[in-house]
PDB file of N, CA and C in Angstrom:
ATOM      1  N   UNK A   1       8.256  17.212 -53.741  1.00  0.00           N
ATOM      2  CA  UNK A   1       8.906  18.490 -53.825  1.00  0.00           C
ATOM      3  C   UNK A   1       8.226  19.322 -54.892  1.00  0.00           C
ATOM      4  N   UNK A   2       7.675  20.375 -54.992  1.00  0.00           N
ATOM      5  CA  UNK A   2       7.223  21.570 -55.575  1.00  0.00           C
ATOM      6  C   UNK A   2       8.286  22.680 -56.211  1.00  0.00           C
ATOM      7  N   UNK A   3       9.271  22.036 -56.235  1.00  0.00           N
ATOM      8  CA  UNK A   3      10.472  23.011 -57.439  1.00  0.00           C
ATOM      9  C   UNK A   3      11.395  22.391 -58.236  1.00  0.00           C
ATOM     10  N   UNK A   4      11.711  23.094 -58.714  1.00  0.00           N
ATOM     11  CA  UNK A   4      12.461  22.565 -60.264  1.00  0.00           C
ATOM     12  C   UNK A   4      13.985  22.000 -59.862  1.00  0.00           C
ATOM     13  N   UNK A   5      14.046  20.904 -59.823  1.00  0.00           N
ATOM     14  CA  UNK A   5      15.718  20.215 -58.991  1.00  0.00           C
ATOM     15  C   UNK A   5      16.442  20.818 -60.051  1.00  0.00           C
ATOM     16  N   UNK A   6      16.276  20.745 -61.276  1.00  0.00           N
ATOM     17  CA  UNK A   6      17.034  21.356 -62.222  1.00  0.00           C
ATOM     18  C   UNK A   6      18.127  22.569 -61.937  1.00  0.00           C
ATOM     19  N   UNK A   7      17.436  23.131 -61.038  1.00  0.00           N
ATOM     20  CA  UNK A   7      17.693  24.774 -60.611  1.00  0.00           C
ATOM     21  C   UNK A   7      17.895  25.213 -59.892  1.00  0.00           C
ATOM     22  N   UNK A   8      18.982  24.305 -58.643  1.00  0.00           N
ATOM     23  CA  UNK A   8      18.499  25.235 -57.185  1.00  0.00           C
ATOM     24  C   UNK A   8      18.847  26.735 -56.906  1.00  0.00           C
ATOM     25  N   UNK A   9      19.536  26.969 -57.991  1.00  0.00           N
ATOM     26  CA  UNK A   9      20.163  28.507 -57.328  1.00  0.00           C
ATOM     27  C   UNK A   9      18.498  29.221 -57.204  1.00  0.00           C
ATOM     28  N   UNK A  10      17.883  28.689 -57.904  1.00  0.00           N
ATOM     29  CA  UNK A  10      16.572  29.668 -58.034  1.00  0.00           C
ATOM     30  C   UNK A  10      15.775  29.080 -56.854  1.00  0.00           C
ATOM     31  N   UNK A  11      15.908  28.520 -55.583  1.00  0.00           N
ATOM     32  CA  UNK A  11      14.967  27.997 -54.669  1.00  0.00           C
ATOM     33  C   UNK A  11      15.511  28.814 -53.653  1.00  0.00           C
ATOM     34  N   UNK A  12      14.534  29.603 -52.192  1.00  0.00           N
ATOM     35  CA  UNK A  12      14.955  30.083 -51.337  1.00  0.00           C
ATOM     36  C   UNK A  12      16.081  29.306 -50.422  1.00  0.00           C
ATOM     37  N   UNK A  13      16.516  29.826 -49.701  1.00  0.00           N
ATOM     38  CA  UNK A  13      17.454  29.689 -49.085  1.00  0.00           C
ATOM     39  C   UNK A  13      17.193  28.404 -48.098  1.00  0.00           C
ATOM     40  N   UNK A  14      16.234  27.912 -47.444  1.00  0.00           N
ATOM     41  CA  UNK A  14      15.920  27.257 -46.539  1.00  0.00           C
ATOM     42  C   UNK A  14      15.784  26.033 -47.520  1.00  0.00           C
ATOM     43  N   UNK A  15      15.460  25.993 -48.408  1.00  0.00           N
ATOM     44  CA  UNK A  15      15.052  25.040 -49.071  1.00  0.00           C
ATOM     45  C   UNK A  15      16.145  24.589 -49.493  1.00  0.00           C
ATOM     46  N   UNK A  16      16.893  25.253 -49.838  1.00  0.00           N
ATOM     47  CA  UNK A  16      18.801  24.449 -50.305  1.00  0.00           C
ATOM     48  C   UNK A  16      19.160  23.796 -48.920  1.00  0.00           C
ATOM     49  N   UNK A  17      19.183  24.301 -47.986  1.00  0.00           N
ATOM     50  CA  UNK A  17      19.420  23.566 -46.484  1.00  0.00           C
ATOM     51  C   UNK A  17      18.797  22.454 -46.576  1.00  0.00           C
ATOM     52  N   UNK A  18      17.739  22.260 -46.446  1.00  0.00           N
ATOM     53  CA  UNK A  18      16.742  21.222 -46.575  1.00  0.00           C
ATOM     54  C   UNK A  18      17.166  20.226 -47.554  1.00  0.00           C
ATOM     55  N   UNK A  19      17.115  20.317 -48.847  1.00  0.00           N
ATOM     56  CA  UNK A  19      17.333  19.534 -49.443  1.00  0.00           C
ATOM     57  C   UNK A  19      18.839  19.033 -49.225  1.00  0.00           C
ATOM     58  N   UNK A  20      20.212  20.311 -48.949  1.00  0.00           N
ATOM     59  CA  UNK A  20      21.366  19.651 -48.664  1.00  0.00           C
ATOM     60  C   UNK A  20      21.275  18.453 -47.962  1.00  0.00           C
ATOM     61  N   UNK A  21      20.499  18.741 -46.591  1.00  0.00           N
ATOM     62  CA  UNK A  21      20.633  17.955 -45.632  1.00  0.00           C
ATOM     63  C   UNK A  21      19.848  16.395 -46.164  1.00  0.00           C
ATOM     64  N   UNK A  22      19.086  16.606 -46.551  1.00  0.00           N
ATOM     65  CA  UNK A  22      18.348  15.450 -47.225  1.00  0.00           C
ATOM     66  C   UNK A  22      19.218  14.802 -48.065  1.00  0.00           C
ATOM     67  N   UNK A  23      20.338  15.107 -48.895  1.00  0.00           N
ATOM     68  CA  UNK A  23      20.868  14.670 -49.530  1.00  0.00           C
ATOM     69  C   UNK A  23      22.428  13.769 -48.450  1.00  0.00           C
ATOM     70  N   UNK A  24      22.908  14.784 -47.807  1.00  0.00           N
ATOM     71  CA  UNK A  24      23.927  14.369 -47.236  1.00  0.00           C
ATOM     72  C   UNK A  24      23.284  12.776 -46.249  1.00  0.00           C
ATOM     73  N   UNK A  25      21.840  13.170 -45.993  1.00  0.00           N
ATOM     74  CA  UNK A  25      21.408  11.796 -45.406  1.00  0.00           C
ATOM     75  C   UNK A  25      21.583  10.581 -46.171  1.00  0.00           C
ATOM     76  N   UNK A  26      21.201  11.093 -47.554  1.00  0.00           N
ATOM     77  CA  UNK A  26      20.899   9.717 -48.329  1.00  0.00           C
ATOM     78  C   UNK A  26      22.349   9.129 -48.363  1.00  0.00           C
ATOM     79  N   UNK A  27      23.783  10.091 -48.920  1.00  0.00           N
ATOM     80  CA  UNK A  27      24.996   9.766 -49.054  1.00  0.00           C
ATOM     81  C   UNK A  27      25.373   9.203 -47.675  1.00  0.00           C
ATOM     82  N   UNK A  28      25.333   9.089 -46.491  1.00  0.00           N
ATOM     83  CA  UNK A  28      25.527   8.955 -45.257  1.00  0.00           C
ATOM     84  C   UNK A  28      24.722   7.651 -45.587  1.00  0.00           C
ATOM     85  N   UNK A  29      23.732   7.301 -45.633  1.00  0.00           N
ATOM     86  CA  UNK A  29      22.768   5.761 -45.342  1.00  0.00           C
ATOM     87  C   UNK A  29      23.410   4.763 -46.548  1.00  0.00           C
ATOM     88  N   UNK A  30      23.990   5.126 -47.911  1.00  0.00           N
ATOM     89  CA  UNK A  30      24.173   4.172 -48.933  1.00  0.00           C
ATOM     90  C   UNK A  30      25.603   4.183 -48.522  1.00  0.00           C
ATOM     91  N   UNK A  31      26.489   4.995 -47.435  1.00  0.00           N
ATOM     92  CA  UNK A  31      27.577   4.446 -47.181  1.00  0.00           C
ATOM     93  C   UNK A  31      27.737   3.175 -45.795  1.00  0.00           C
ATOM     94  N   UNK A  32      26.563   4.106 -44.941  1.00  0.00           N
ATOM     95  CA  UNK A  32      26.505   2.684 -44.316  1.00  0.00           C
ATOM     96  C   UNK A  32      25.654   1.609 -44.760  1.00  0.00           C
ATOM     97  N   UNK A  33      24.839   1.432 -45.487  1.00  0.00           N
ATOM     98  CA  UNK A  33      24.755   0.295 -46.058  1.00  0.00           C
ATOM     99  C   UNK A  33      25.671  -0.342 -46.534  1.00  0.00           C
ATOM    100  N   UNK A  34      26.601  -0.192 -47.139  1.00  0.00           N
ATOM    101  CA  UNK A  34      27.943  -0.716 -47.573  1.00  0.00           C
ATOM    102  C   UNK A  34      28.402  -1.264 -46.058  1.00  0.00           C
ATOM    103  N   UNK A  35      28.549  -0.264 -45.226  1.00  0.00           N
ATOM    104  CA  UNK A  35      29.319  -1.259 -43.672  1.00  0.00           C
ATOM    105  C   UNK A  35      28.533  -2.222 -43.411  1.00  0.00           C
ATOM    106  N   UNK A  36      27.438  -2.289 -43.508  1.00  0.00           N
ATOM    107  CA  UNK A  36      26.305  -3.107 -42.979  1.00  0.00           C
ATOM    108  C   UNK A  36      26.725  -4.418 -44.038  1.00  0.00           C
ATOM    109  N   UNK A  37      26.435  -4.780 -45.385  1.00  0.00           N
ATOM    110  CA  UNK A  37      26.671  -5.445 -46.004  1.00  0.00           C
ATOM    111  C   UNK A  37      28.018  -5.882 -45.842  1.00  0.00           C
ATOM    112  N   UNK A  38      29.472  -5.216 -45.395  1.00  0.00           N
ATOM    113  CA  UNK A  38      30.432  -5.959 -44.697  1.00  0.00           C
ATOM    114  C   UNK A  38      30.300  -6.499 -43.618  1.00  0.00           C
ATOM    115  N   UNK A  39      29.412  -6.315 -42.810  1.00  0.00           N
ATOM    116  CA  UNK A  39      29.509  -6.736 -41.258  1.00  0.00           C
ATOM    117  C   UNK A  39      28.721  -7.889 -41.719  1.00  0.00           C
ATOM    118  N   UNK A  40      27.958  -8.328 -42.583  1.00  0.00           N
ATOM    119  CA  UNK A  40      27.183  -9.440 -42.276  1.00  0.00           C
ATOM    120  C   UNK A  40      28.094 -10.463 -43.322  1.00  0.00           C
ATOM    121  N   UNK A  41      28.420  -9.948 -44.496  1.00  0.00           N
ATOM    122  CA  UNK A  41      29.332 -10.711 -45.052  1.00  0.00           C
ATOM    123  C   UNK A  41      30.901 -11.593 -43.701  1.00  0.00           C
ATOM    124  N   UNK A  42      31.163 -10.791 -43.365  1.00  0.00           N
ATOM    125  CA  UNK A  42      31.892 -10.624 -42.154  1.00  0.00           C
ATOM    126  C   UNK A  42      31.512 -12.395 -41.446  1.00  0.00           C
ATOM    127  N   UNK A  43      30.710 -11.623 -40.432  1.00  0.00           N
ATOM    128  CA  UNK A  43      29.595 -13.053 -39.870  1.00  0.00           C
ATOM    129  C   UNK A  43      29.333 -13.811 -40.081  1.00  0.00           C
ATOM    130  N   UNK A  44      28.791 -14.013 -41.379  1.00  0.00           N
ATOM    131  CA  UNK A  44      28.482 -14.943 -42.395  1.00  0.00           C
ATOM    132  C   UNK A  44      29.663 -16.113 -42.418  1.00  0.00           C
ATOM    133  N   UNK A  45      31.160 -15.510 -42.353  1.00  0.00           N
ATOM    134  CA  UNK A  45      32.573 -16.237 -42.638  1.00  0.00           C
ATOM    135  C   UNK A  45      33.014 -16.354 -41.200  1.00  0.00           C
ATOM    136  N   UNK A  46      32.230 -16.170 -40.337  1.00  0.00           N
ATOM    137  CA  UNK A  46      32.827 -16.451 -38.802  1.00  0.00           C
ATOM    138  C   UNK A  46      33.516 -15.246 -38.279  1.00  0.00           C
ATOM    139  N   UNK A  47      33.738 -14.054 -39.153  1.00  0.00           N
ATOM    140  CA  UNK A  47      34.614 -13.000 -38.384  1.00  0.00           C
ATOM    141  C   UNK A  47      34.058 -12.190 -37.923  1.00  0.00           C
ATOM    142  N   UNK A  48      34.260 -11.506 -36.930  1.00  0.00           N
ATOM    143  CA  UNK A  48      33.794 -10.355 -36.269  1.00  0.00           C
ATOM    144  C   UNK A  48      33.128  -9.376 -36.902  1.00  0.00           C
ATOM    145  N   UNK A  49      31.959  -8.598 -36.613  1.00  0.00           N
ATOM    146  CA  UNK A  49      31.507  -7.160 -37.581  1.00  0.00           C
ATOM    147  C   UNK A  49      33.203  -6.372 -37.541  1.00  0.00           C
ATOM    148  N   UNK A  50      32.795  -5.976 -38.953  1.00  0.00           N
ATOM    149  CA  UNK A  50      34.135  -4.738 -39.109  1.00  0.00           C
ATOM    150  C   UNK A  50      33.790  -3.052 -38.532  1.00  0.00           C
ATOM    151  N   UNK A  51      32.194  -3.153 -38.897  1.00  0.00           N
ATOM    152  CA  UNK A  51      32.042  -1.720 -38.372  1.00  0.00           C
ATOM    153  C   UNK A  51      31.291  -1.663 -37.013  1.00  0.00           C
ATOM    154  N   UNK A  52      31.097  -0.859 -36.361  1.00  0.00           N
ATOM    155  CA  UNK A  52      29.804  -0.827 -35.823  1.00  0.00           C
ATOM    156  C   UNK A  52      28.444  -0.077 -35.775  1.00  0.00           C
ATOM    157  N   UNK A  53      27.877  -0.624 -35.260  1.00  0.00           N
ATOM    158  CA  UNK A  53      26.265  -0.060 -35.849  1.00  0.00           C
ATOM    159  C   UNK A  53      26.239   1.393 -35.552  1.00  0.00           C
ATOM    160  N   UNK A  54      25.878   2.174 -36.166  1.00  0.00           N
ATOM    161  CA  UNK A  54      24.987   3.517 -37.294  1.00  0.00           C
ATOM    162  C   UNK A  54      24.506   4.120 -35.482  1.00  0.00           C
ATOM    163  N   UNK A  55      24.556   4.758 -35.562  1.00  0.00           N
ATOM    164  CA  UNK A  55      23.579   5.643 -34.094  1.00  0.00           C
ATOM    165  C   UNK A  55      23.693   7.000 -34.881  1.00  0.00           C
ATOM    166  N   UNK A  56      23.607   7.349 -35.795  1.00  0.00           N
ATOM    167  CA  UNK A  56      23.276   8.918 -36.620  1.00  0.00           C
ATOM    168  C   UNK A  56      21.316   8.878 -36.545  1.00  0.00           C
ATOM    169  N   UNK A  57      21.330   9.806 -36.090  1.00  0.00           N
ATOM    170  CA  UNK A  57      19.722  10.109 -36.402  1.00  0.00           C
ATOM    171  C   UNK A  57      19.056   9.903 -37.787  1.00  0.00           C
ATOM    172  N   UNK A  58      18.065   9.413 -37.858  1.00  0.00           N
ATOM    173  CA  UNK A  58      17.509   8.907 -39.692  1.00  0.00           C
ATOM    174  C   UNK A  58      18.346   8.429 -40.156  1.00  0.00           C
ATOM    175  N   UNK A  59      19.534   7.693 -39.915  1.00  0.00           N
ATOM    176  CA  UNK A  59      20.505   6.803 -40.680  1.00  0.00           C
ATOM    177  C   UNK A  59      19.192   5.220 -41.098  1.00  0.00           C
ATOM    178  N   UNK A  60      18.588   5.288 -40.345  1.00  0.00           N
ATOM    179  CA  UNK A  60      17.996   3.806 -40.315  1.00  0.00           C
ATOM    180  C   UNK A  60      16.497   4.026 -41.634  1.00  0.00           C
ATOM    181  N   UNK A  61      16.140   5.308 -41.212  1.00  0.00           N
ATOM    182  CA  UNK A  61      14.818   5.878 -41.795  1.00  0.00           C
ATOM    183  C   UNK A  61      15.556   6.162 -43.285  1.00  0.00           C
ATOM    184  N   UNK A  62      16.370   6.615 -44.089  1.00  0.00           N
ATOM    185  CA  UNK A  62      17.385   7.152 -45.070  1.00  0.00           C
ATOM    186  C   UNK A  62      17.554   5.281 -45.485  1.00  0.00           C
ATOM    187  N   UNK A  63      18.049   4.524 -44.938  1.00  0.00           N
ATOM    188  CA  UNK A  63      18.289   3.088 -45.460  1.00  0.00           C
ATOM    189  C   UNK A  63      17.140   2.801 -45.767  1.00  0.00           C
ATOM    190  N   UNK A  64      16.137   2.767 -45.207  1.00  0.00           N
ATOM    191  CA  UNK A  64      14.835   2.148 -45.634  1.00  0.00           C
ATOM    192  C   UNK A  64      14.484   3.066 -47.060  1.00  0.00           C
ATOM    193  N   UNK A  65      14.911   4.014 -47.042  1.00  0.00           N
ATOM    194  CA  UNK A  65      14.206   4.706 -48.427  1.00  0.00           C
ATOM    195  C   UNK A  65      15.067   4.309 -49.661  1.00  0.00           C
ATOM    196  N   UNK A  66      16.759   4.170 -49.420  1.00  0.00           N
ATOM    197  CA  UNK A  66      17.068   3.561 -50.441  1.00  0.00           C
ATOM    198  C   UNK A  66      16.737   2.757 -50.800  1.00  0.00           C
ATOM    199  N   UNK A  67      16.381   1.770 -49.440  1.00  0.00           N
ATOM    200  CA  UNK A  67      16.019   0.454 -50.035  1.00  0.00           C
ATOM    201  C   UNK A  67      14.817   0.542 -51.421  1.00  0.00           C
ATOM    202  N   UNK A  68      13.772   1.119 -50.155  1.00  0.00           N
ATOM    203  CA  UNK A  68      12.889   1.416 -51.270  1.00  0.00           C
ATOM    204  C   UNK A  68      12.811   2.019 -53.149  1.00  0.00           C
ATOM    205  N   UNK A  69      13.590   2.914 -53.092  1.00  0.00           N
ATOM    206  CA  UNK A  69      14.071   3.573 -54.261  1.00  0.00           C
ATOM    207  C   UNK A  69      14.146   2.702 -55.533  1.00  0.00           C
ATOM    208  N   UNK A  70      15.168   1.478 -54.966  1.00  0.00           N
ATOM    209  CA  UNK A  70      15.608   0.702 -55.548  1.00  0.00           C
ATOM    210  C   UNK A  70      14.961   0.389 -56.997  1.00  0.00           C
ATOM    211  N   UNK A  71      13.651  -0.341 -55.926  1.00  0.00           N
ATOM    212  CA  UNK A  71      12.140  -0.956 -56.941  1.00  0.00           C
ATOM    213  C   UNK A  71      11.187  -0.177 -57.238  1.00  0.00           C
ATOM    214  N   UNK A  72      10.994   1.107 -56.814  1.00  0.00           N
ATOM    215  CA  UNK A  72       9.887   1.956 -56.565  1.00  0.00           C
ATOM    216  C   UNK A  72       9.977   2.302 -58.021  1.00  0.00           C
ATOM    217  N   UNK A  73       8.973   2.267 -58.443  1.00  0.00           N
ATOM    218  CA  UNK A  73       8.338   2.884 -60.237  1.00  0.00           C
ATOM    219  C   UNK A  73       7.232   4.220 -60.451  1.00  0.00           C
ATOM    220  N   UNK A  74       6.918   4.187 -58.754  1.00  0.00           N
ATOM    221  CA  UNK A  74       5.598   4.833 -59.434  1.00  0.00           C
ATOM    222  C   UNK A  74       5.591   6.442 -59.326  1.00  0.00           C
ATOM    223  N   UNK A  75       7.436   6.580 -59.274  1.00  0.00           N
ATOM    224  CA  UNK A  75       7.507   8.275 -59.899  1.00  0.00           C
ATOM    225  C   UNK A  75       6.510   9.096 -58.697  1.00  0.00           C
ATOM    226  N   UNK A  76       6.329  10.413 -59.410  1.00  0.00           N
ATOM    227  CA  UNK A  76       5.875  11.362 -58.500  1.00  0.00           C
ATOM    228  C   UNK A  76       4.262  10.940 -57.845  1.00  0.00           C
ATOM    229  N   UNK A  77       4.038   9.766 -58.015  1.00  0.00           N
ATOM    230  CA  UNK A  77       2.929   9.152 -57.201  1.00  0.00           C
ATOM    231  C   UNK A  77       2.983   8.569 -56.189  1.00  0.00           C
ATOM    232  N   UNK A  78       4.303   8.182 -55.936  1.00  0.00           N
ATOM    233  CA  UNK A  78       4.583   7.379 -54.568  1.00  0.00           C
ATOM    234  C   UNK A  78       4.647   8.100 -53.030  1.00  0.00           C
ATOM    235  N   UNK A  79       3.688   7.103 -52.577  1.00  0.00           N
ATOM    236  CA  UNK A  79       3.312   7.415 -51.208  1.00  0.00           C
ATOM    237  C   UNK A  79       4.142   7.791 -50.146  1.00  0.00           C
ATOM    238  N   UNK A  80       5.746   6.645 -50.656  1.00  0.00           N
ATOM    239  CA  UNK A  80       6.583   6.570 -49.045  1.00  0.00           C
ATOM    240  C   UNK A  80       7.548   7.955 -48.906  1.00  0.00           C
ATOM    241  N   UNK A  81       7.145   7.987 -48.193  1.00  0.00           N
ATOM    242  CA  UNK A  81       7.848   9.585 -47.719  1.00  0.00           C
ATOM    243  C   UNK A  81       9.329   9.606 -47.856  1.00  0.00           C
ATOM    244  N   UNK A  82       9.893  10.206 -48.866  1.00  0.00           N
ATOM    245  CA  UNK A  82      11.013  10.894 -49.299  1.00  0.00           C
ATOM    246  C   UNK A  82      11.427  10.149 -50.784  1.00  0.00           C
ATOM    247  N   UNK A  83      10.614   9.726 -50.795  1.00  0.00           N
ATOM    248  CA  UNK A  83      10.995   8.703 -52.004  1.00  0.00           C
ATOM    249  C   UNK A  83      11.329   9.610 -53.350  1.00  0.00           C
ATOM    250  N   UNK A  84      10.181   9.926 -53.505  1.00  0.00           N
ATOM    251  CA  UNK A  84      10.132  10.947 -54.700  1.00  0.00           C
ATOM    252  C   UNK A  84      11.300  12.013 -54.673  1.00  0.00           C
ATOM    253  N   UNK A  85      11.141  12.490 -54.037  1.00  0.00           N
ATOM    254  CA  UNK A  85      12.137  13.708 -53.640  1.00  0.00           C
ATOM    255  C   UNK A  85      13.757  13.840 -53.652  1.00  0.00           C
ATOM    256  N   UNK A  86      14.021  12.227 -52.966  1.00  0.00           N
ATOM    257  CA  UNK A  86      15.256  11.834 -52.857  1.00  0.00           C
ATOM    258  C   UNK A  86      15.660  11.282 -54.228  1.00  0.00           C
ATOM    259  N   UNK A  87      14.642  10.262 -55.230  1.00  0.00           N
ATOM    260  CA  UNK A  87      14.994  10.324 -56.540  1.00  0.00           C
ATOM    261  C   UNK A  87      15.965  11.052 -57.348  1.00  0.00           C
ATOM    262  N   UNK A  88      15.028  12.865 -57.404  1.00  0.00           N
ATOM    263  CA  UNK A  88      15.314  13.697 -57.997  1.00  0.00           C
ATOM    264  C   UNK A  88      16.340  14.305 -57.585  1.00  0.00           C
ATOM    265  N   UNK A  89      16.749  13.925 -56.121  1.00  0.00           N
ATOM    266  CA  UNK A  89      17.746  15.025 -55.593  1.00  0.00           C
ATOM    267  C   UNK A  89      19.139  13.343 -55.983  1.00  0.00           C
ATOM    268  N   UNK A  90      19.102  12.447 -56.016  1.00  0.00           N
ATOM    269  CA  UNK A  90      20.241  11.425 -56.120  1.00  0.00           C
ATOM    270  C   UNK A  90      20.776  11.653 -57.856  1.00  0.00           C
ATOM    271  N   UNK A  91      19.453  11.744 -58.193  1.00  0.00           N
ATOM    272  CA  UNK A  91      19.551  11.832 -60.414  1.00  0.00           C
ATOM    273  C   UNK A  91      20.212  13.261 -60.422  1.00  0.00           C
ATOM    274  N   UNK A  92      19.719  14.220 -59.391  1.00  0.00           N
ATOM    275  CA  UNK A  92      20.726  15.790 -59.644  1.00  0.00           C
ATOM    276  C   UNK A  92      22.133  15.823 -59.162  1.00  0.00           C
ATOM    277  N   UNK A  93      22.237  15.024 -58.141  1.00  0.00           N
ATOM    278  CA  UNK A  93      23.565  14.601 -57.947  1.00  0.00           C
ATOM    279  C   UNK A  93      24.621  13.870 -58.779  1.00  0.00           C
ATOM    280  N   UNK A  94      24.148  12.740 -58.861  1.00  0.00           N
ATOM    281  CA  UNK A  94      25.104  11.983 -59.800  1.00  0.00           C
ATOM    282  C   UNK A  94      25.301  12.901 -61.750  1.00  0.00           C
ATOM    283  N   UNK A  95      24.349  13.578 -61.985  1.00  0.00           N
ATOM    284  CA  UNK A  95      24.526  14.358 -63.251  1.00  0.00           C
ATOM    285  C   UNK A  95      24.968  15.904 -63.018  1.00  0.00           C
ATOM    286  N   UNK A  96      25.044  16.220 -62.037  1.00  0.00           N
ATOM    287  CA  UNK A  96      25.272  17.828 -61.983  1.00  0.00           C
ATOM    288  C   UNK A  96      26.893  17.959 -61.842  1.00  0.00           C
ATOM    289  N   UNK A  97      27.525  18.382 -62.993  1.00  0.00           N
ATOM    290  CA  UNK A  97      28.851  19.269 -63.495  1.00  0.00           C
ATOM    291  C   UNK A  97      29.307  20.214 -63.251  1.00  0.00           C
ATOM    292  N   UNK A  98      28.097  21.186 -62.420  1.00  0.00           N
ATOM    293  CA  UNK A  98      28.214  22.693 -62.228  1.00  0.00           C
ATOM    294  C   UNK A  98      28.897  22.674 -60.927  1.00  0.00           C
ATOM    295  N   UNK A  99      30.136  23.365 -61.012  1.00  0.00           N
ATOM    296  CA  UNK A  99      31.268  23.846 -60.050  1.00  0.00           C
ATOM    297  C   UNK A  99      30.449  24.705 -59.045  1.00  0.00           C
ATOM    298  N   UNK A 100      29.456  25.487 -59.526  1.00  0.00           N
ATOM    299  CA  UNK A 100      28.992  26.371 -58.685  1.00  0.00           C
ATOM    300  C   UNK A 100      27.742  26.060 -58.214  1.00  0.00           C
ATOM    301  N   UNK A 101      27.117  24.893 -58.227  1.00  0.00           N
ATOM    302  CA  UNK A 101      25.558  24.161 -58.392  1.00  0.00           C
ATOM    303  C   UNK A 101      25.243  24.929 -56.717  1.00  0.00           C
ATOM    304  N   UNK A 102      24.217  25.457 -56.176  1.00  0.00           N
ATOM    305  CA  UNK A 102      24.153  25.722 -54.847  1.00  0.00           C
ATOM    306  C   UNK A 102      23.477  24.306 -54.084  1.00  0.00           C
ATOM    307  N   UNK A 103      23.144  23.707 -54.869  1.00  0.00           N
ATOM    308  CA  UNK A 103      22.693  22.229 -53.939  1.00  0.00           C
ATOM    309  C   UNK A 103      24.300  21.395 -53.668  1.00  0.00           C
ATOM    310  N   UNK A 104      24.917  21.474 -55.061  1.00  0.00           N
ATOM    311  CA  UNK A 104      25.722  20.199 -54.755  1.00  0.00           C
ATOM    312  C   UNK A 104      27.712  20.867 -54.283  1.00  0.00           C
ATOM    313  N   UNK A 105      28.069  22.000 -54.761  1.00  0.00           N
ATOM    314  CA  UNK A 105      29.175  22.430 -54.578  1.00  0.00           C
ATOM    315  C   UNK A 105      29.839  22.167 -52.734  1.00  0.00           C
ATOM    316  N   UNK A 106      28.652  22.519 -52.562  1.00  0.00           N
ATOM    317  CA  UNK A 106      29.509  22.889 -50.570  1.00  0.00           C
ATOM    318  C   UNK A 106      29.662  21.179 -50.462  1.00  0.00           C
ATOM    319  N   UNK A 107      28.879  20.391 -50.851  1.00  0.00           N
ATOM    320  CA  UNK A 107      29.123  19.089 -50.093  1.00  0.00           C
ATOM    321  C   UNK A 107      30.173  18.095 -51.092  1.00  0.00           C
ATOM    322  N   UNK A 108      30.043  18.958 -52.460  1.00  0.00           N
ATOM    323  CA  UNK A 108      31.134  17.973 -53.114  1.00  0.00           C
ATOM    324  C   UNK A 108      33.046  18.671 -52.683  1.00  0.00           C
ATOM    325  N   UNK A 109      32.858  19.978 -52.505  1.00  0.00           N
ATOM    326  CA  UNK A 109      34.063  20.171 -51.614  1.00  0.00           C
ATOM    327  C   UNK A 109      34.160  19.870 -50.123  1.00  0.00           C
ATOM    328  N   UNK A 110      33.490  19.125 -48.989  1.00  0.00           N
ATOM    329  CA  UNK A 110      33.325  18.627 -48.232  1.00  0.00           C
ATOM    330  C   UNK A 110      33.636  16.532 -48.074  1.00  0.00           C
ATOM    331  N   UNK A 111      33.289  16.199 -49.516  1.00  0.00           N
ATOM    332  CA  UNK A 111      33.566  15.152 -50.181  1.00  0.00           C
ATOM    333  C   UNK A 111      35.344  14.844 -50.383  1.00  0.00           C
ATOM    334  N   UNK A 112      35.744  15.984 -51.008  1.00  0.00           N
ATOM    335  CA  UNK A 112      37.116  16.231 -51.805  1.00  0.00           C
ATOM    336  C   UNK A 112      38.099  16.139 -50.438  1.00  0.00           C
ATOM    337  N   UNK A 113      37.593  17.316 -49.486  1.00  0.00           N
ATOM    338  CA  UNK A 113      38.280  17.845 -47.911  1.00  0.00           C
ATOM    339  C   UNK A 113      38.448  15.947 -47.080  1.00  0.00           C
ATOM    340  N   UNK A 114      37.892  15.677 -47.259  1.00  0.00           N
ATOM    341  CA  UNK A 114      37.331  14.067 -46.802  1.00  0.00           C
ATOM    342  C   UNK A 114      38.409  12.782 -47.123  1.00  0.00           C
ATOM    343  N   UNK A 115      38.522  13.602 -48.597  1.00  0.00           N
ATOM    344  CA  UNK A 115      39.532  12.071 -49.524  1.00  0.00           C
ATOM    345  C   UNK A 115      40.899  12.775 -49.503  1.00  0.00           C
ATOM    346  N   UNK A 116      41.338  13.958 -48.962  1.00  0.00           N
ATOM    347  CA  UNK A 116      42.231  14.095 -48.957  1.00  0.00           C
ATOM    348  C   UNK A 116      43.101  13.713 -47.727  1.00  0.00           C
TER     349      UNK A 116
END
């Protein structure tokens, strides 16, 4: 990524889309990873999967990058595609406070709409 995550109000408009959506992927893949890790725990004890399998588009491509994330060190040098990017956009997520953030507001009231 070529802009300052720090800042999205200051990134064009397409690019907040973009990255939203990139983000709502990653939150979407580390939740089904969680089902996934029940369904095999599940199996594992003889019981049935609890969930069933993921058919969201890039749900599978989004798991592989967390996975990756995990161990990945080599910062804005790394090769695997979204890696870097998704870093900066997961570290702006989990630290961003701002009520009005234009990356993170629409989806953390979408979050809230969700748990209620």
């Amino acid at each position: 990524m070529l802009f300052d995550i720090t800042h999205p109000s200051a990134w064009a408009p397409g690019v907040i889309e973009h990255v939203q959506n990139q983000l709502m992927l990653l939150i979407h893949a580390n939740h089904c990873n969680k089902k996934d890790e029940t369904n095999e725990l599940n199996v594992l004890c003889g019981l049935p999967p609890r969930y069933p399998i993921c058919n969201l588009p890039d749900c599978q491509k989004f798991k592989i990058v967390l996975n990756h994330m995990k161990g990945c060190q080599l910062g804005s040098v790394c090769k695997e595609q979204y890696c870097w990017s998704s870093k900066q956009i997961v570290t702006h997520w989990k630290a961003c406070k701002n009520e009005k953030c234009a990356l993170c507001s629409h989806l953390r009231s979408l979050q809230t709409k969700q748990t209620k």
